[in-house]
PDB file of N, CA and C in Angstrom:
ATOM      1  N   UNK A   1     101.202 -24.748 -46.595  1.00  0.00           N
ATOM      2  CA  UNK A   1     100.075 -24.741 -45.668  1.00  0.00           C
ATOM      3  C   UNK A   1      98.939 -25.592 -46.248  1.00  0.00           C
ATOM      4  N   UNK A   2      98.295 -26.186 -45.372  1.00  0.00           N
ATOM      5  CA  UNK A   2      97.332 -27.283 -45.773  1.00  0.00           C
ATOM      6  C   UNK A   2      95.971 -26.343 -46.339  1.00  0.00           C
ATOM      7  N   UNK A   3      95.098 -26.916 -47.366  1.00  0.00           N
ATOM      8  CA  UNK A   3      94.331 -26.280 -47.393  1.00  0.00           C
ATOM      9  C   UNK A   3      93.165 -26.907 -47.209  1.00  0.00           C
ATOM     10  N   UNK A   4      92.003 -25.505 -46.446  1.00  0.00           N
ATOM     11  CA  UNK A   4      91.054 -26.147 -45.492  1.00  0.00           C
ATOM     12  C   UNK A   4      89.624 -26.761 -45.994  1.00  0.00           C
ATOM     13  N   UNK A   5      89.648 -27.626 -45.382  1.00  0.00           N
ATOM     14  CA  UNK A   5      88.357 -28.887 -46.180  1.00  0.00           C
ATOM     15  C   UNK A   5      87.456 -29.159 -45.377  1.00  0.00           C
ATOM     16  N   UNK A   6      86.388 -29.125 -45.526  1.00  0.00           N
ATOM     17  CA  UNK A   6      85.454 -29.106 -44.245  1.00  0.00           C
ATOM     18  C   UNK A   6      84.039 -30.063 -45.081  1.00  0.00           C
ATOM     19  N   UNK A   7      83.748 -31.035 -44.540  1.00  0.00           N
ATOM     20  CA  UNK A   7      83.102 -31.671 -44.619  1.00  0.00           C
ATOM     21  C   UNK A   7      81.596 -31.910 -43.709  1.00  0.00           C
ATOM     22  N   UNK A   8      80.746 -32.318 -44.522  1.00  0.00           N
ATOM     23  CA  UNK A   8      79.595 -31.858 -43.539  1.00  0.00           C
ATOM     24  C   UNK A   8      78.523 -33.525 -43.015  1.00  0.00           C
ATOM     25  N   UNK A   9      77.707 -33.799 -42.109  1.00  0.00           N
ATOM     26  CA  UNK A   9      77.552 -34.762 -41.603  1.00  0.00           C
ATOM     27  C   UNK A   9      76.607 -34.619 -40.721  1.00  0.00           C
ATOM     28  N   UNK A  10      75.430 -35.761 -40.357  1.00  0.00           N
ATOM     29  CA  UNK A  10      74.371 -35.482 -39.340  1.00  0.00           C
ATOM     30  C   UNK A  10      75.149 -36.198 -37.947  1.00  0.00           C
ATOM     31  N   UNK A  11      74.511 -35.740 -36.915  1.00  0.00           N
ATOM     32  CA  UNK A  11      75.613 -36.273 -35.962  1.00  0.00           C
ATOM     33  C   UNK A  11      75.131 -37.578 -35.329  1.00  0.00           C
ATOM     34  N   UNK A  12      73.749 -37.583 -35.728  1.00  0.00           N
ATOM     35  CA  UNK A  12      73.456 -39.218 -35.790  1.00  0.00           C
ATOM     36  C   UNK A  12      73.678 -40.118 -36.840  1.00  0.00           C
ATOM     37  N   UNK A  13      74.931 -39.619 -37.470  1.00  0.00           N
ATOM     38  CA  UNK A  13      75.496 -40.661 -38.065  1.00  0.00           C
ATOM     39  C   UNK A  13      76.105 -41.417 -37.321  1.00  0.00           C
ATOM     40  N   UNK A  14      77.160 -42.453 -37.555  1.00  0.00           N
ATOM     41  CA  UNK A  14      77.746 -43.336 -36.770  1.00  0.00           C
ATOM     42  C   UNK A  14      79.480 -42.404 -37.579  1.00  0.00           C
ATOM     43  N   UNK A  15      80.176 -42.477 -36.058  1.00  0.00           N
ATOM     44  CA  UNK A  15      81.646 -41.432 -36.708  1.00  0.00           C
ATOM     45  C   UNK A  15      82.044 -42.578 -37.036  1.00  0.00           C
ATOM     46  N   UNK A  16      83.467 -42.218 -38.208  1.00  0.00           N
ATOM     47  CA  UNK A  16      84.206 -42.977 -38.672  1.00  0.00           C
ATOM     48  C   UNK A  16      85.679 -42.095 -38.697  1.00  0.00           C
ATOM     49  N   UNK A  17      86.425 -42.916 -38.414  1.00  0.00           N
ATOM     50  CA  UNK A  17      87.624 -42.246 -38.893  1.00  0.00           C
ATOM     51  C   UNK A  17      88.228 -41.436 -39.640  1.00  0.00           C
ATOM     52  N   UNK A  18      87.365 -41.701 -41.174  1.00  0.00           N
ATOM     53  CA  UNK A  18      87.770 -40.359 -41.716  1.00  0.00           C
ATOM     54  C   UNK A  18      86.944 -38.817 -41.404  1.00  0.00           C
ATOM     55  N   UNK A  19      86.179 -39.027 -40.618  1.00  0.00           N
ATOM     56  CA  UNK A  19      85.936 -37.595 -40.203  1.00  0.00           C
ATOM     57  C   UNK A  19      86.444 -36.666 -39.728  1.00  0.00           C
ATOM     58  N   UNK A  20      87.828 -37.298 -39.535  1.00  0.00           N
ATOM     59  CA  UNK A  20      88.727 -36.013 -38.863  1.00  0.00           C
ATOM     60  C   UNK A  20      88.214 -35.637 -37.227  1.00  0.00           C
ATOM     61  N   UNK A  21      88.469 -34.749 -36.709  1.00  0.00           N
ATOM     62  CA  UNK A  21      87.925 -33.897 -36.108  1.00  0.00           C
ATOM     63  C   UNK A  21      86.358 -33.702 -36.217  1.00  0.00           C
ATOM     64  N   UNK A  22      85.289 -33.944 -35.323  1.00  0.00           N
ATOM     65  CA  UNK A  22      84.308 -33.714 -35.204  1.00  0.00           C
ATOM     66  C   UNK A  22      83.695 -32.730 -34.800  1.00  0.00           C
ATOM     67  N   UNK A  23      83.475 -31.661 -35.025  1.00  0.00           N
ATOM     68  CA  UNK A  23      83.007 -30.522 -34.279  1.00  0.00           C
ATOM     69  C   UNK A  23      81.519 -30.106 -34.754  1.00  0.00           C
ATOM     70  N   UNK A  24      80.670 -29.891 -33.957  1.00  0.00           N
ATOM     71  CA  UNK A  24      79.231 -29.663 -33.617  1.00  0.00           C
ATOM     72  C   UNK A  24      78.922 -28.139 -33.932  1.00  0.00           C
ATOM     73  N   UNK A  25      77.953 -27.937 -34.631  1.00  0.00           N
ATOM     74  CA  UNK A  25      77.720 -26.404 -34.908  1.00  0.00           C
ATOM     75  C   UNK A  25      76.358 -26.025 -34.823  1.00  0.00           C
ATOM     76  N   UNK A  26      75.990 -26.729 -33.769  1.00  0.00           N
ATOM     77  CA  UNK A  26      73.874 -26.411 -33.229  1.00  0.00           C
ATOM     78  C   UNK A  26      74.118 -25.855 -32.580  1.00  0.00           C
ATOM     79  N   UNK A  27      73.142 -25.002 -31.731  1.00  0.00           N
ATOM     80  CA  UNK A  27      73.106 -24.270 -30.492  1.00  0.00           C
ATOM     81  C   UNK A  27      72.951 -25.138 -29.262  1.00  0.00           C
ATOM     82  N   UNK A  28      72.144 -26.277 -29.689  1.00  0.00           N
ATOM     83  CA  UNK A  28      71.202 -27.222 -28.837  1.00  0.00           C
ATOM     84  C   UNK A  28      71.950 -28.778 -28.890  1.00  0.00           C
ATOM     85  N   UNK A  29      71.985 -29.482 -27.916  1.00  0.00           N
ATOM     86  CA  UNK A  29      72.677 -30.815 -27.871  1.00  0.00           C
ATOM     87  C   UNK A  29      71.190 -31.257 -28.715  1.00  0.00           C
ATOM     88  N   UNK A  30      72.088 -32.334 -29.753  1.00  0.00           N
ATOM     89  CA  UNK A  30      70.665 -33.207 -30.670  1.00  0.00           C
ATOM     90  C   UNK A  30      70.172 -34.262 -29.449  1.00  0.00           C
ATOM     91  N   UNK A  31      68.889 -34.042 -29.525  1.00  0.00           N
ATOM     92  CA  UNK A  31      67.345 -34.896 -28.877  1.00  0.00           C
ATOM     93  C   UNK A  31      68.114 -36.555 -28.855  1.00  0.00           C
ATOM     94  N   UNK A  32      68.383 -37.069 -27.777  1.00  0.00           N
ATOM     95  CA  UNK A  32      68.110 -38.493 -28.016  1.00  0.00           C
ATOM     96  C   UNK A  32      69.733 -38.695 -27.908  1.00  0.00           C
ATOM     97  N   UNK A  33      70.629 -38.270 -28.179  1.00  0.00           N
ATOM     98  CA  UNK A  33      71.862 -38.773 -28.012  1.00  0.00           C
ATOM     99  C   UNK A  33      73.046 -38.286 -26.596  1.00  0.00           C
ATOM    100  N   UNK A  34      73.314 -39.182 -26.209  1.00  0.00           N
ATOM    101  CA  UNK A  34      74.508 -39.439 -25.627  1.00  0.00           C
ATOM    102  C   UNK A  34      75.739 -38.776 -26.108  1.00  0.00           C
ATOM    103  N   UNK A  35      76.916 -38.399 -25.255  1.00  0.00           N
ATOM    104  CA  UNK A  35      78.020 -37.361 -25.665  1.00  0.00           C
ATOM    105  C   UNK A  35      79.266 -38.381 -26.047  1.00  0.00           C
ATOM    106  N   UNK A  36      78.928 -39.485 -25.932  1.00  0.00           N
ATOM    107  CA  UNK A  36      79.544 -40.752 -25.737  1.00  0.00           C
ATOM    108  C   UNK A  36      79.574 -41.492 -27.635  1.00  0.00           C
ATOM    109  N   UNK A  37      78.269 -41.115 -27.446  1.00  0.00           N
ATOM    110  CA  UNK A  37      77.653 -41.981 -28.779  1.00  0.00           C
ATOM    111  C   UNK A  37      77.860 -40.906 -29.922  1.00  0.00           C
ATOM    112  N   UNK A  38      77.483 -39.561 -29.707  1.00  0.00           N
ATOM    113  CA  UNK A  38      77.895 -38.920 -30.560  1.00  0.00           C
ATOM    114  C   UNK A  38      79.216 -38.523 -31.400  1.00  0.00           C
ATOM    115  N   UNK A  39      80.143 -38.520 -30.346  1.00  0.00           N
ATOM    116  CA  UNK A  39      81.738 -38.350 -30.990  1.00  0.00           C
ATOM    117  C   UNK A  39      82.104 -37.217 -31.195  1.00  0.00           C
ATOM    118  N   UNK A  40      81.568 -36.247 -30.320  1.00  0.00           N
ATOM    119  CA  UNK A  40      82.087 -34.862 -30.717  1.00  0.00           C
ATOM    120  C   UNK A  40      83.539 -34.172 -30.367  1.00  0.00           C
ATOM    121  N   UNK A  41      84.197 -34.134 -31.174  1.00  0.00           N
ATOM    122  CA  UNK A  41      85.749 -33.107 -30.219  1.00  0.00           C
ATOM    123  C   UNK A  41      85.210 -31.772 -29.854  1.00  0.00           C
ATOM    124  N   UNK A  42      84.578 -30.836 -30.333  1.00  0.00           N
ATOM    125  CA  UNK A  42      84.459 -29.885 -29.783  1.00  0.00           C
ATOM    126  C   UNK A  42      82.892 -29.116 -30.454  1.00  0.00           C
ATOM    127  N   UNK A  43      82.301 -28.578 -29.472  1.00  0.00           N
ATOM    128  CA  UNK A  43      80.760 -27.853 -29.692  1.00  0.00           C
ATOM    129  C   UNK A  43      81.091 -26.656 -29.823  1.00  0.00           C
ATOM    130  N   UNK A  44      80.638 -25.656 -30.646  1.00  0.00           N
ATOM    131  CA  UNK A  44      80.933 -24.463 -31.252  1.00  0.00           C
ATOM    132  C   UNK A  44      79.308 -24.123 -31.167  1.00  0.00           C
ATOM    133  N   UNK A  45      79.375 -23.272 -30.104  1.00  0.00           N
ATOM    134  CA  UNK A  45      77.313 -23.327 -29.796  1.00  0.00           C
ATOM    135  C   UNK A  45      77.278 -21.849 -30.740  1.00  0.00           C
ATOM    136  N   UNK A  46      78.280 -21.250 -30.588  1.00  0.00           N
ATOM    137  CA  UNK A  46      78.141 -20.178 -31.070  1.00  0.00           C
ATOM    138  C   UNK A  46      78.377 -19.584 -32.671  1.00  0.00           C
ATOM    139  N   UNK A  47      78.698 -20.314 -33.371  1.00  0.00           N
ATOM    140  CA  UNK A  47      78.948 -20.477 -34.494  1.00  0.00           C
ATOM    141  C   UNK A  47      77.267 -20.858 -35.145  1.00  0.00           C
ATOM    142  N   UNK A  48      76.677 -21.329 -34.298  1.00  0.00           N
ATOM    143  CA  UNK A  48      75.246 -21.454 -34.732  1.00  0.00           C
ATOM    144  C   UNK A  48      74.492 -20.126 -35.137  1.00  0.00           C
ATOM    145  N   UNK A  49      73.418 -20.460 -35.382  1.00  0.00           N
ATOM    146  CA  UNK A  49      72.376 -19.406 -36.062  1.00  0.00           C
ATOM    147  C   UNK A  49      71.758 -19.288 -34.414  1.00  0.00           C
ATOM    148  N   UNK A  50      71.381 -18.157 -34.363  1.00  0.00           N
ATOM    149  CA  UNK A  50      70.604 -17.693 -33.140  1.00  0.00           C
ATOM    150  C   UNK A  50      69.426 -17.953 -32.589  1.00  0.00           C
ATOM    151  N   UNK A  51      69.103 -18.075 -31.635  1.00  0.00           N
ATOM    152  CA  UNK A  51      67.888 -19.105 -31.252  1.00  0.00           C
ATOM    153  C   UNK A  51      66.655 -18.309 -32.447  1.00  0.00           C
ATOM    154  N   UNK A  52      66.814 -16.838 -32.592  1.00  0.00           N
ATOM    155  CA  UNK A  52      65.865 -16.246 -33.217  1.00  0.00           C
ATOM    156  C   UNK A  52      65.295 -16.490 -34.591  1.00  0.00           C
ATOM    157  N   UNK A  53      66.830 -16.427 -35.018  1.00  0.00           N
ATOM    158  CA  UNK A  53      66.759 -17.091 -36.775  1.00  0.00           C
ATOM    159  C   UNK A  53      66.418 -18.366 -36.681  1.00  0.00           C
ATOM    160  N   UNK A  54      66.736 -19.099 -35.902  1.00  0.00           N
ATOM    161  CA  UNK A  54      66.809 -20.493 -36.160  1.00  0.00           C
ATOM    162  C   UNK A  54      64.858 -20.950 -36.071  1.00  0.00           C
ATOM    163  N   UNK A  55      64.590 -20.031 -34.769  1.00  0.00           N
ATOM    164  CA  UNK A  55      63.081 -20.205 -34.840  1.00  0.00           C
ATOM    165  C   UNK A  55      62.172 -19.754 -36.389  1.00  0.00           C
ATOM    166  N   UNK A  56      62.790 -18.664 -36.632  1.00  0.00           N
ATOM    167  CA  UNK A  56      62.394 -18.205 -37.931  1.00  0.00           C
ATOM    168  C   UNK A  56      62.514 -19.057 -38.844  1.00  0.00           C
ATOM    169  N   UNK A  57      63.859 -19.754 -39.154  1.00  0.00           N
ATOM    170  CA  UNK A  57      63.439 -20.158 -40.692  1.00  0.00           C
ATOM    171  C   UNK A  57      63.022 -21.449 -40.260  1.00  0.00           C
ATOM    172  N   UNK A  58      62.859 -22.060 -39.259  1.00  0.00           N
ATOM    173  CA  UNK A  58      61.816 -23.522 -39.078  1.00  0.00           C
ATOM    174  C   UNK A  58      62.155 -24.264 -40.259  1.00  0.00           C
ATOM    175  N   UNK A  59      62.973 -23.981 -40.610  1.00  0.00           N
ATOM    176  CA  UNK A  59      63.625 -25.052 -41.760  1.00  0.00           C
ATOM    177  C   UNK A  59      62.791 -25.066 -42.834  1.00  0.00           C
ATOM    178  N   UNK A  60      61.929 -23.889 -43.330  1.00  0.00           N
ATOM    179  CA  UNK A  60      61.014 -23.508 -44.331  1.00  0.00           C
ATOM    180  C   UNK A  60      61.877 -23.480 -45.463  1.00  0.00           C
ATOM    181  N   UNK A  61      61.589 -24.751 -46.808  1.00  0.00           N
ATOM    182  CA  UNK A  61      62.505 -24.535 -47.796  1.00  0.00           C
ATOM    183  C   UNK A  61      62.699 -22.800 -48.587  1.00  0.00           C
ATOM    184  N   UNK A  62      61.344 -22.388 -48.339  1.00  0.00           N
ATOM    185  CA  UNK A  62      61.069 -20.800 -49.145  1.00  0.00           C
ATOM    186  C   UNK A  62      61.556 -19.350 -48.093  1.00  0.00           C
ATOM    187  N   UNK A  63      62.285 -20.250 -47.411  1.00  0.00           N
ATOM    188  CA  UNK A  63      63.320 -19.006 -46.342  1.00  0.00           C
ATOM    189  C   UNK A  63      64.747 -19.379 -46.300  1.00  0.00           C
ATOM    190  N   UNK A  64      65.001 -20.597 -47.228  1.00  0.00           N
ATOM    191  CA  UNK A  64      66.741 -20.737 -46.721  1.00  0.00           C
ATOM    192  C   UNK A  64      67.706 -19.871 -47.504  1.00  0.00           C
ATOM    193  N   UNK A  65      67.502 -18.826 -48.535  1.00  0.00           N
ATOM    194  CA  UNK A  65      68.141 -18.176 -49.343  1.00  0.00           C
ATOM    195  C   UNK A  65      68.224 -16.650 -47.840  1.00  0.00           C
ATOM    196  N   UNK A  66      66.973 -16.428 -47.837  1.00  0.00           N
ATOM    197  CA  UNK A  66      66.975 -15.094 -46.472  1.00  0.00           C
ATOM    198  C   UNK A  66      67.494 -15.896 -45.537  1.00  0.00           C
ATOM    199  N   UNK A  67      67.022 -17.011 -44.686  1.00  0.00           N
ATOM    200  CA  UNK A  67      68.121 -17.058 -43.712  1.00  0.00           C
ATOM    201  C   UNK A  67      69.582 -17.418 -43.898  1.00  0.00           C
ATOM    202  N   UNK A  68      70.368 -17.959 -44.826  1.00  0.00           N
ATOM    203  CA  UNK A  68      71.546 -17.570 -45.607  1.00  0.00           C
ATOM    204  C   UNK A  68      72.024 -16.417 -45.368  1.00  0.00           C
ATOM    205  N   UNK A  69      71.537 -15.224 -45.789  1.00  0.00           N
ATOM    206  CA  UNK A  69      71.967 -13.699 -45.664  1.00  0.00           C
ATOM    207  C   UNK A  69      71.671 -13.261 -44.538  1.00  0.00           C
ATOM    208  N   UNK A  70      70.908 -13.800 -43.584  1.00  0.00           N
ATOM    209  CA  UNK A  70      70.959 -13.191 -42.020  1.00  0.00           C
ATOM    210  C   UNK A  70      72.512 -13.796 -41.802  1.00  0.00           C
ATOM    211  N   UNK A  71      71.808 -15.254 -41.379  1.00  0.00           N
ATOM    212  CA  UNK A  71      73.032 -16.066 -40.563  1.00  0.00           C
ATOM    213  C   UNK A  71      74.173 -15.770 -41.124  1.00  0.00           C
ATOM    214  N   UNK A  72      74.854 -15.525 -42.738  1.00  0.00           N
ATOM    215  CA  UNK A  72      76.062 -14.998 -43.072  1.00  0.00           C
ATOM    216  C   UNK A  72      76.880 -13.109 -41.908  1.00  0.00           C
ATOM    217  N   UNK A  73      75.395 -12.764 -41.908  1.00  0.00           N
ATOM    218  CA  UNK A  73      75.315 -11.539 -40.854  1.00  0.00           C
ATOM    219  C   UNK A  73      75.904 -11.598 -39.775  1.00  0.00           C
ATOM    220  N   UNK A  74      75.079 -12.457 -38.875  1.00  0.00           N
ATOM    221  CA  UNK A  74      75.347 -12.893 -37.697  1.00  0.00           C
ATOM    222  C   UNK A  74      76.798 -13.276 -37.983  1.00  0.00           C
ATOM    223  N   UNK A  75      77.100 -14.359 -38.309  1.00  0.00           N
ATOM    224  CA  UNK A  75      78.884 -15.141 -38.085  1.00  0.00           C
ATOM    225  C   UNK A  75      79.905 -13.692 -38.370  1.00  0.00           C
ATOM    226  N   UNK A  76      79.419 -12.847 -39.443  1.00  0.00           N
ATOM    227  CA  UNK A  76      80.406 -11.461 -39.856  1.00  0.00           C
ATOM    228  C   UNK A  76      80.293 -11.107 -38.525  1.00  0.00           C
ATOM    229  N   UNK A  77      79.458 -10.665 -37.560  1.00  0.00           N
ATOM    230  CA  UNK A  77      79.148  -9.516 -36.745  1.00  0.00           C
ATOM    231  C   UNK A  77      79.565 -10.589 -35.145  1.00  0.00           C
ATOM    232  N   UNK A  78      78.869 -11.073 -34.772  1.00  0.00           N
ATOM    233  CA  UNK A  78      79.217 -11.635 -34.024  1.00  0.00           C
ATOM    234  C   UNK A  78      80.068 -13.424 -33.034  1.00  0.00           C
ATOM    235  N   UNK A  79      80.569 -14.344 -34.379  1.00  0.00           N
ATOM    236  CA  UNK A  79      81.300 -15.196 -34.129  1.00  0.00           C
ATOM    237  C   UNK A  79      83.059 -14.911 -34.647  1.00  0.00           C
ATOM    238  N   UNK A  80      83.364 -14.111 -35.007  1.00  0.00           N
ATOM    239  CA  UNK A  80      84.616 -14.029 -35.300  1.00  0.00           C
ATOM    240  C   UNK A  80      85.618 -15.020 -34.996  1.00  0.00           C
ATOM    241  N   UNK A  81      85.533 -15.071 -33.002  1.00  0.00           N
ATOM    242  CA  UNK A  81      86.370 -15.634 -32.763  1.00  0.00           C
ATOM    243  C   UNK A  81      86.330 -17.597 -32.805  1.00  0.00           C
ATOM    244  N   UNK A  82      85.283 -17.928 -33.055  1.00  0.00           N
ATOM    245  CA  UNK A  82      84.587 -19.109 -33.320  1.00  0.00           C
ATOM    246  C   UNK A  82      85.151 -19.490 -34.756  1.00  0.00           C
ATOM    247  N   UNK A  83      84.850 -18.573 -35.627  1.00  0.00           N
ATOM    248  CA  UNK A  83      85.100 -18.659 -37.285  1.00  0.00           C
ATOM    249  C   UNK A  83      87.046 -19.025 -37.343  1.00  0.00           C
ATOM    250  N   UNK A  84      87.148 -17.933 -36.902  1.00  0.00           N
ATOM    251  CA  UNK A  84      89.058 -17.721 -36.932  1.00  0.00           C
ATOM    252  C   UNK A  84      89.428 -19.330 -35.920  1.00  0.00           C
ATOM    253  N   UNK A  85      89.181 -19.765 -34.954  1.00  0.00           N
ATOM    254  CA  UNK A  85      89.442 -21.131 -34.539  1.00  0.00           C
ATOM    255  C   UNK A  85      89.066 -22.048 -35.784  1.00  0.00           C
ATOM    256  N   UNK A  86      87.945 -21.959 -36.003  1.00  0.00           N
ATOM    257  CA  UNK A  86      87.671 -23.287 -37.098  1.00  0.00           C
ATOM    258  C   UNK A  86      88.979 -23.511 -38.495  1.00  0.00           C
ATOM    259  N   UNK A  87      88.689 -22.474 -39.378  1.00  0.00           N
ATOM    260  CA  UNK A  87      89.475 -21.974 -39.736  1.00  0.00           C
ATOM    261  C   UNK A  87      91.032 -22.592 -39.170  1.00  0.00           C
ATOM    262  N   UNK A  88      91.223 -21.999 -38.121  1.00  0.00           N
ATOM    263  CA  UNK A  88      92.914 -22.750 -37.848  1.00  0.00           C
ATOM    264  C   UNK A  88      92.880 -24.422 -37.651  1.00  0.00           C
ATOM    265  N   UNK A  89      91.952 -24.849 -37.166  1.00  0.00           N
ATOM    266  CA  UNK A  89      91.925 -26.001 -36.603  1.00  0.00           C
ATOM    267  C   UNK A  89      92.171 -27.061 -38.335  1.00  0.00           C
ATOM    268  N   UNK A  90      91.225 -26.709 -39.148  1.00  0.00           N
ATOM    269  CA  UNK A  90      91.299 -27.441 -40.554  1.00  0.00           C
ATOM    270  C   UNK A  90      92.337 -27.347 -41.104  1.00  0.00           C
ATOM    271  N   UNK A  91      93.293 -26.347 -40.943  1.00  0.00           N
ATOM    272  CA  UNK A  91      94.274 -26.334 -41.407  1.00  0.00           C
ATOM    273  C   UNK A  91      95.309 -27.670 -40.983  1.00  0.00           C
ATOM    274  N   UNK A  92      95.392 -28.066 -39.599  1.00  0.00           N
ATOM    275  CA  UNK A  92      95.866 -28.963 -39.070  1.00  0.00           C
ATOM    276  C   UNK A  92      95.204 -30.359 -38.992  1.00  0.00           C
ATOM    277  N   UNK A  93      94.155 -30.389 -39.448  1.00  0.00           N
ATOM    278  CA  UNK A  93      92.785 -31.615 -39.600  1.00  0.00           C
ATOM    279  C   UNK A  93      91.665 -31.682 -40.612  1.00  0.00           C
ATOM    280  N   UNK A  94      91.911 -32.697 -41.212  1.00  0.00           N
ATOM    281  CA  UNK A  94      89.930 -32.526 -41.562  1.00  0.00           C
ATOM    282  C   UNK A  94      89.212 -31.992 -40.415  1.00  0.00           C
ATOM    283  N   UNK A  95      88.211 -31.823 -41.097  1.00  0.00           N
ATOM    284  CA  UNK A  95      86.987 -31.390 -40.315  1.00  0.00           C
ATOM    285  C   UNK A  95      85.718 -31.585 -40.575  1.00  0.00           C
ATOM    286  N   UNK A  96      85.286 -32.342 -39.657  1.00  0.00           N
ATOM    287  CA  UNK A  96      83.424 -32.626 -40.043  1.00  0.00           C
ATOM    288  C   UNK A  96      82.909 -31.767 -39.387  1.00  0.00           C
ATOM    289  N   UNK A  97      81.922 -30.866 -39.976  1.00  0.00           N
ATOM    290  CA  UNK A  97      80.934 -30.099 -39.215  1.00  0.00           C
ATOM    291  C   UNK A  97      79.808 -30.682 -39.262  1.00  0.00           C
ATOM    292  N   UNK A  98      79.416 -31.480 -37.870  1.00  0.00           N
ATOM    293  CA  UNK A  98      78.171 -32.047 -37.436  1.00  0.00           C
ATOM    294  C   UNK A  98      76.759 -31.033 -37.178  1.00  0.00           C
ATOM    295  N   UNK A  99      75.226 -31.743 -37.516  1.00  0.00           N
ATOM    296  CA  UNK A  99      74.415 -30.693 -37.718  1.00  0.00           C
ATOM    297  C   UNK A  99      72.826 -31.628 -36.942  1.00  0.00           C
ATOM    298  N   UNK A 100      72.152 -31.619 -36.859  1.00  0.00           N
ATOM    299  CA  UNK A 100      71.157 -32.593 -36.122  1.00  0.00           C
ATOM    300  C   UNK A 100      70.544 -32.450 -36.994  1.00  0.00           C
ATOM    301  N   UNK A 101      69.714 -31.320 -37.993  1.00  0.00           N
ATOM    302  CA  UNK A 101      68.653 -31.391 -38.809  1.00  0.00           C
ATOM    303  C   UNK A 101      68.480 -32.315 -39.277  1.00  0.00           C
ATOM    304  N   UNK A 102      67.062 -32.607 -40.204  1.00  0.00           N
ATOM    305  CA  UNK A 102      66.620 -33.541 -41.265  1.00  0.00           C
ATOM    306  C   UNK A 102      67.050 -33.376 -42.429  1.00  0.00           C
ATOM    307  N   UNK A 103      67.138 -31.728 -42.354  1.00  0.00           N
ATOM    308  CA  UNK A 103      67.405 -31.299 -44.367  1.00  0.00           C
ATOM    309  C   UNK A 103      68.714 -31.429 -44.120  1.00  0.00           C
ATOM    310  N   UNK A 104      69.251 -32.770 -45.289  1.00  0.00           N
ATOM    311  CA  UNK A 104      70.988 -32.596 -45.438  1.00  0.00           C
ATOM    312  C   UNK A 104      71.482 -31.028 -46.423  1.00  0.00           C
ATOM    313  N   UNK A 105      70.082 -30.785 -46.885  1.00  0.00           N
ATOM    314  CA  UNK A 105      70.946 -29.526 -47.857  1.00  0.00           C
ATOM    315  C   UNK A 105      70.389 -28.248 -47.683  1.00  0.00           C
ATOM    316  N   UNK A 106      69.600 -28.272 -46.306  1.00  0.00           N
ATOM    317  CA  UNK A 106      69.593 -26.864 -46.377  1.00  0.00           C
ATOM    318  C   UNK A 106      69.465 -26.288 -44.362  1.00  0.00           C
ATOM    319  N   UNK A 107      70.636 -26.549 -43.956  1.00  0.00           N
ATOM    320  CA  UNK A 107      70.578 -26.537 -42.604  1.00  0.00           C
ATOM    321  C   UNK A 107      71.727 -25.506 -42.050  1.00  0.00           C
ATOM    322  N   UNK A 108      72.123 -25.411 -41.343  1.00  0.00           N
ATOM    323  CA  UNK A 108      73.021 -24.640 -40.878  1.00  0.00           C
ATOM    324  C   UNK A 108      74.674 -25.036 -41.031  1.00  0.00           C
ATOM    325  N   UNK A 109      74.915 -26.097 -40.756  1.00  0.00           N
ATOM    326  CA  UNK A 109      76.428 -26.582 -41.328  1.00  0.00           C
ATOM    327  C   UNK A 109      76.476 -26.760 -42.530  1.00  0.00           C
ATOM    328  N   UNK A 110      75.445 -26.207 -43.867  1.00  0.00           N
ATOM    329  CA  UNK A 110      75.799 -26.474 -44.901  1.00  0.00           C
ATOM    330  C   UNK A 110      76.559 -24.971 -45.256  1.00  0.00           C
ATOM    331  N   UNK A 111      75.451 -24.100 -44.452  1.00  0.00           N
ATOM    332  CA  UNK A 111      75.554 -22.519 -44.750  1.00  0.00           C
ATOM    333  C   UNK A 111      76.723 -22.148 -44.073  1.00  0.00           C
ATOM    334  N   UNK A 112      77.218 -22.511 -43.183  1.00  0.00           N
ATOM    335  CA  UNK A 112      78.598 -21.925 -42.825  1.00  0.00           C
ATOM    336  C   UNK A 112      79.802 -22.660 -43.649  1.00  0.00           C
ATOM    337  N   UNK A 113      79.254 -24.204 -44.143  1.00  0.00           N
ATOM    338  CA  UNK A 113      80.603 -24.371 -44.943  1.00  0.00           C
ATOM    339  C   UNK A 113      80.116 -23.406 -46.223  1.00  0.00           C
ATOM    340  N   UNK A 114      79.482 -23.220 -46.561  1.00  0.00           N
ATOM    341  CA  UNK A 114      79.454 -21.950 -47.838  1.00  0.00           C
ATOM    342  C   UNK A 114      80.241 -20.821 -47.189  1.00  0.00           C
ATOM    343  N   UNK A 115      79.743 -20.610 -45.833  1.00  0.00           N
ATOM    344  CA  UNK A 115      80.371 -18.955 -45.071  1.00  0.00           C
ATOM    345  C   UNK A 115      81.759 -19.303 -45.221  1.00  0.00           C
ATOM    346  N   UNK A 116      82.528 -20.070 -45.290  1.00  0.00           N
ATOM    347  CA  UNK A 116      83.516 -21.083 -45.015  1.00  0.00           C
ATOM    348  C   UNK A 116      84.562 -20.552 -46.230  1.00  0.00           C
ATOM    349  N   UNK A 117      83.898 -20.572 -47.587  1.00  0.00           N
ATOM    350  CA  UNK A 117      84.227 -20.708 -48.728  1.00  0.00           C
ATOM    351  C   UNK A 117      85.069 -22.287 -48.695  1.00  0.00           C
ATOM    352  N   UNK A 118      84.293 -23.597 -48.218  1.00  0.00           N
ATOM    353  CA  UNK A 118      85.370 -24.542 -48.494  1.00  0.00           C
ATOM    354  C   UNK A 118      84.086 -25.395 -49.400  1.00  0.00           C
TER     355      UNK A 118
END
């Protein structure tokens, strides 16, 4: 069995081939782009952090450790079936998990590839 690799990426990057599989993990389509231009195979709105948290940690560097331990919350409690797809899908593909933020290292597709353990 392949083992699963998940790679992470802003989605205003420009895709390339080795990205595998592109899949989107915001709640919100990113500001300014086209579905065309972006390259997404599949949007996982729900795999995101909740409009609530997400308002909360405003991307405050001195909240990404607490929102870490929410959002790890949230995906336990309520994405299961989101998690268990991803999960199968890497097995059969790379996988880029696309993210819109500014912070490359402290955003939400970094924290689920940690939730990830990849």
């Amino acid at each position: 069995m392949r083992q699963c690799q998940f790679q992470i990426k802003r989605v205003y990057e420009a895709a390339q081939t080795t990205d595998g599989e592109r899949i989107l993990v915001d709640r919100l389509w990113p500001r300014g782009l086209s579905k065309e231009k972006a390259r997404v195979d599949l949007w996982l709105k729900e795999s995101a952090p909740s409009h609530a948290l997400r308002k909360w940690f405003s991307h405050k560097e001195e909240r990404w450790q607490e929102f870490r331990k929410r959002y790890f919350k949230e995906l336990e409690g309520n994405n299961k079936e989101e998690i268990r797809l991803l999960l199968s899908l890497c097995r059969k593909n790379k996988i880029t998990l696309l993210y819109s933020a500014k912070d490359e290292k402290r955003n939400n597709a970094v924290a689920l590839k940690d939730f990830l353990g990849a």
